[in-house]
N, C-alpha and C. Protein backbone atom coordinates (compact mmCIF):
# COMPACT_ATOMS: atom_id res chain seq x y z
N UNK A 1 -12.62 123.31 -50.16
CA UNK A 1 -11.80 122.38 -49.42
C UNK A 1 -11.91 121.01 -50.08
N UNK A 2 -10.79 120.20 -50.27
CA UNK A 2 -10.41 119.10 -50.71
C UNK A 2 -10.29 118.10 -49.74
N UNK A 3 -10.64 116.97 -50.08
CA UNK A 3 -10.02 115.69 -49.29
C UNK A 3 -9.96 114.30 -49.58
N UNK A 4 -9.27 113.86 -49.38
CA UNK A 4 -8.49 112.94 -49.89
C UNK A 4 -9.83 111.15 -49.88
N UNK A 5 -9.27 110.29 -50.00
CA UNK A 5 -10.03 109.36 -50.48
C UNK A 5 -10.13 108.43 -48.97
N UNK A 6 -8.87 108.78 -48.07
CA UNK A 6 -8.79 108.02 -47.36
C UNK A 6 -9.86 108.90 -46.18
N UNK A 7 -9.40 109.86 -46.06
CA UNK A 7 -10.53 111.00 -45.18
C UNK A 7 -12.09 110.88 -45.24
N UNK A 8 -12.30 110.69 -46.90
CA UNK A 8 -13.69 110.35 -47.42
C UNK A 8 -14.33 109.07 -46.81
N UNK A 9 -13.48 108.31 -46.80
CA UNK A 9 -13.85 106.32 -46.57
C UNK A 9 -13.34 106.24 -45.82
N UNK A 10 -12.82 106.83 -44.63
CA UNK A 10 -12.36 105.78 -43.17
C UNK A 10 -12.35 107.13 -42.00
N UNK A 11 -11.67 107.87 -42.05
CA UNK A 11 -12.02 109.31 -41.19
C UNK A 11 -13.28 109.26 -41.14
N UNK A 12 -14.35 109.52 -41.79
CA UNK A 12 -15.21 110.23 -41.50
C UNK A 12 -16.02 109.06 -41.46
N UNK A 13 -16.01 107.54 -41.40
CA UNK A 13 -16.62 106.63 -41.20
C UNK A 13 -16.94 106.03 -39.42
N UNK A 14 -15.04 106.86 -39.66
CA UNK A 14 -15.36 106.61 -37.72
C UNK A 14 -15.30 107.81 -36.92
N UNK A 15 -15.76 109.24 -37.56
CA UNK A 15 -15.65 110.17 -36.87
C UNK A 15 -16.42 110.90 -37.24
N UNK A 16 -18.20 110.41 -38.08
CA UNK A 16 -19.01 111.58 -38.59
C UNK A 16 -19.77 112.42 -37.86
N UNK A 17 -19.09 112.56 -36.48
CA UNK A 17 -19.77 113.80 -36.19
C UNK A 17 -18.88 115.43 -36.09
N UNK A 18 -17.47 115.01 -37.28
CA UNK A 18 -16.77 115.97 -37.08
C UNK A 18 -17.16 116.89 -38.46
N UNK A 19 -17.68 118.41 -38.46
CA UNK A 19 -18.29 119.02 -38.91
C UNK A 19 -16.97 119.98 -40.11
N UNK A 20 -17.89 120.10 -41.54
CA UNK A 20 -17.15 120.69 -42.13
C UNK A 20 -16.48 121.99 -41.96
N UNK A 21 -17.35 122.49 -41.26
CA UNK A 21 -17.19 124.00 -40.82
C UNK A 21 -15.99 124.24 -39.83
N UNK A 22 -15.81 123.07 -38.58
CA UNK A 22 -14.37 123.22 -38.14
C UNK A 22 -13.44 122.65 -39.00
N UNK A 23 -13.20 121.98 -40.14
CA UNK A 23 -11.81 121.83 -41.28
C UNK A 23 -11.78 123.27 -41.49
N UNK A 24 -12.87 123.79 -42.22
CA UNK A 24 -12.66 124.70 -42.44
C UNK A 24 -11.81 126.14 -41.38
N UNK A 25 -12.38 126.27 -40.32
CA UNK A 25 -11.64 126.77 -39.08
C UNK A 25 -10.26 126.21 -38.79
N UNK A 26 -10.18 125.36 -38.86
CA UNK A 26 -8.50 124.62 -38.80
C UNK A 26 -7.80 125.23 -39.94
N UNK A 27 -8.23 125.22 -41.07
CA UNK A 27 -7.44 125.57 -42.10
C UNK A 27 -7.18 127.22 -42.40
N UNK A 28 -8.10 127.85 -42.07
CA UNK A 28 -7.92 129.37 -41.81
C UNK A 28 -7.80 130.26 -41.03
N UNK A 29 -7.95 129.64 -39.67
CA UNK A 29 -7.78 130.14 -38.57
C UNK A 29 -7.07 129.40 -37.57
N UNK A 30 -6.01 128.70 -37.64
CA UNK A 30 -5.49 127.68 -36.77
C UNK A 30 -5.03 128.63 -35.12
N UNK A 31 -4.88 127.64 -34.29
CA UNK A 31 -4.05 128.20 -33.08
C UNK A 31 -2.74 127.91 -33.26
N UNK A 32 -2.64 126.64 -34.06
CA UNK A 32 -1.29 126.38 -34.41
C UNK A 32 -1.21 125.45 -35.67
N UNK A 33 0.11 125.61 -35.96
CA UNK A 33 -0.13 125.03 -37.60
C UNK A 33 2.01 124.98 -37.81
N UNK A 34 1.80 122.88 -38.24
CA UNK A 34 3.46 122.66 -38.29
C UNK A 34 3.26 121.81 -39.53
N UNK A 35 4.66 121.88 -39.78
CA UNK A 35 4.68 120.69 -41.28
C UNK A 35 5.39 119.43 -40.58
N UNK A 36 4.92 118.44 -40.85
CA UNK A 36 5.36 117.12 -40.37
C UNK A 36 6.89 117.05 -41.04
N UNK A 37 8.00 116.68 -40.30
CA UNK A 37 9.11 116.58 -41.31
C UNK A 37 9.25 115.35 -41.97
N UNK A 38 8.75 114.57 -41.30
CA UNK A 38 8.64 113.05 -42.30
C UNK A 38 7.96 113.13 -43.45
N UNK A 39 7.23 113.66 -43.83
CA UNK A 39 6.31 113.24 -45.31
C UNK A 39 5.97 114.79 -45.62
N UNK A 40 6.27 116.07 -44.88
CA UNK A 40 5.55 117.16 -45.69
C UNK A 40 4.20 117.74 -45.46
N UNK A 41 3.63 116.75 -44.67
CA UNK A 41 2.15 117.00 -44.43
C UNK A 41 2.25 118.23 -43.48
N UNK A 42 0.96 119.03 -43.10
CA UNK A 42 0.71 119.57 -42.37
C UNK A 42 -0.62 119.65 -41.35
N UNK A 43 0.18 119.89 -39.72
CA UNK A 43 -0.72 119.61 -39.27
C UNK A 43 -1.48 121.20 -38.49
N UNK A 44 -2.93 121.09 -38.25
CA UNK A 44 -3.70 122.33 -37.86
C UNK A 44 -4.42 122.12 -36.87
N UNK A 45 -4.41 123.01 -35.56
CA UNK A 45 -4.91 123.04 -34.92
C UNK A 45 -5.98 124.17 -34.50
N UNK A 46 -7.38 123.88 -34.02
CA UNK A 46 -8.28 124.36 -33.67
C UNK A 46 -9.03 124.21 -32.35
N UNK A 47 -9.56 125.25 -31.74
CA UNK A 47 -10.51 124.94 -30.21
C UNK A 47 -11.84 124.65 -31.09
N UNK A 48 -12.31 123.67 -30.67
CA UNK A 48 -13.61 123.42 -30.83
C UNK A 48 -14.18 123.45 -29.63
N UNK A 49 -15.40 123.82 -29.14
CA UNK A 49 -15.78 124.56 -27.81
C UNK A 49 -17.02 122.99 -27.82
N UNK A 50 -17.51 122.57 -28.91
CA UNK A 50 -18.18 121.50 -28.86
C UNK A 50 -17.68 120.40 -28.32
N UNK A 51 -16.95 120.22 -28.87
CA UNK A 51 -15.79 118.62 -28.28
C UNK A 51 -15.31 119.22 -26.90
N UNK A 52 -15.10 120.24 -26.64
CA UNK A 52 -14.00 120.91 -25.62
C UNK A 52 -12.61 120.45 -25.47
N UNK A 53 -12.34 120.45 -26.84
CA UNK A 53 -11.13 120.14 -26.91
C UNK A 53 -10.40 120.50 -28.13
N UNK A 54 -9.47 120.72 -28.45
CA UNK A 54 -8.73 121.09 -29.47
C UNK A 54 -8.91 119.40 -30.80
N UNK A 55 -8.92 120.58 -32.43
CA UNK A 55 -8.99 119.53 -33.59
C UNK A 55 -8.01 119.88 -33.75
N UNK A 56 -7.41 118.15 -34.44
CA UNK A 56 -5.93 118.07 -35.43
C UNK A 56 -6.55 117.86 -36.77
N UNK A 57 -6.35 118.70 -37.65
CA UNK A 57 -6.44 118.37 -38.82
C UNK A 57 -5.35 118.32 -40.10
N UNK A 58 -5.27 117.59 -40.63
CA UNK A 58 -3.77 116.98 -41.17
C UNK A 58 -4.16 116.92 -42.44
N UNK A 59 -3.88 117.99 -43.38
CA UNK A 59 -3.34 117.54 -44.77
C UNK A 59 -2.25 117.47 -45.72
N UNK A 60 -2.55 117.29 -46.49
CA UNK A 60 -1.45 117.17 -47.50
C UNK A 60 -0.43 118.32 -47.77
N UNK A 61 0.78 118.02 -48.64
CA UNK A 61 1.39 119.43 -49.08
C UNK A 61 1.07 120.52 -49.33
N UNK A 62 0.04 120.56 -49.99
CA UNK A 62 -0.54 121.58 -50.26
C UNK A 62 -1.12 122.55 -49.42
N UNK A 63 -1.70 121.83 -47.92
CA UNK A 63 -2.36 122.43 -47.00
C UNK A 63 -3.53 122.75 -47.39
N UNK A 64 -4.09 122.58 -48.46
CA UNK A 64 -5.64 122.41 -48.26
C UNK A 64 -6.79 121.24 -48.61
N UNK A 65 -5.58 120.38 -48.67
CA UNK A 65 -6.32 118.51 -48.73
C UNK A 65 -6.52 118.05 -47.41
N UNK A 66 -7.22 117.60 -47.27
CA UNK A 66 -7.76 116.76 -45.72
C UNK A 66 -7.56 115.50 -46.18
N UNK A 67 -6.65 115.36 -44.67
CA UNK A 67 -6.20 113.87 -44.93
C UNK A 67 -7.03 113.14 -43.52
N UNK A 68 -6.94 113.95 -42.61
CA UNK A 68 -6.84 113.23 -41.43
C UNK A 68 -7.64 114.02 -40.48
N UNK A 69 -8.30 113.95 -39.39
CA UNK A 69 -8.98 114.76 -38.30
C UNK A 69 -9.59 114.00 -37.14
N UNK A 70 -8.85 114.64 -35.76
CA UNK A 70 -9.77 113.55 -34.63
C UNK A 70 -9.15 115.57 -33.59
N UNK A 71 -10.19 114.56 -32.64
CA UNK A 71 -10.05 115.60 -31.18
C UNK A 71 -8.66 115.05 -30.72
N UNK A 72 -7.91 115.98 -29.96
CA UNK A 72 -6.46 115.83 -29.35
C UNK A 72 -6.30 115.65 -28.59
N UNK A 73 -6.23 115.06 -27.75
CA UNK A 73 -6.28 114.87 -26.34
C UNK A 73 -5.21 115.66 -25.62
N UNK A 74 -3.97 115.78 -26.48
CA UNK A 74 -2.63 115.89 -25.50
C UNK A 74 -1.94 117.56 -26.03
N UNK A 75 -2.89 118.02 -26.52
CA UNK A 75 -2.25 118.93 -27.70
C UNK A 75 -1.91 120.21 -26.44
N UNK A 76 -1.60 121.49 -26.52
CA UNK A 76 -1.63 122.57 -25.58
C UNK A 76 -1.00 123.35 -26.18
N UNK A 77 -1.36 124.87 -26.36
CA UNK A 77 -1.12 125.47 -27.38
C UNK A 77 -0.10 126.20 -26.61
């Protein structure tokens, strides 16, 4: 798994208790999974039973760059 520079230095600066192992679960096992139509990105969703709440994880075109990741508040599968 890849991720981006901004994910490296500001995601995970204000969100290091979000664990590699759920990107990883987002990216191969989603509950749901859309491509943003504005820019291409894609976004992935996961239950994390820790947070108790569903992860958004957002990467790039490719779908396996990490761009982005927080808990969802509003998400519902």
């Amino acid at each position: 798994m890849e991720t981006t520079n901004y994910f490296r230095n500001d995601v995970m600066v204000k969100r290091p208790y979000i664990k590699a192992e759920w990107l990883e679960l987002a990216l191969t096992n989603p509950v749901r999974r859309e491509v943003q139509s504005d820019d291409g990105r894609i976004r992935h969703w996961v239950w994390i039973q820790e947070l108790g709440r569903y992860l958004r994880v957002i990467t790039l075109e490719d779908g396996t760059n990490v761009h982005n990741a927080f808990p969802d508040r509003r998400f519902t599968p």
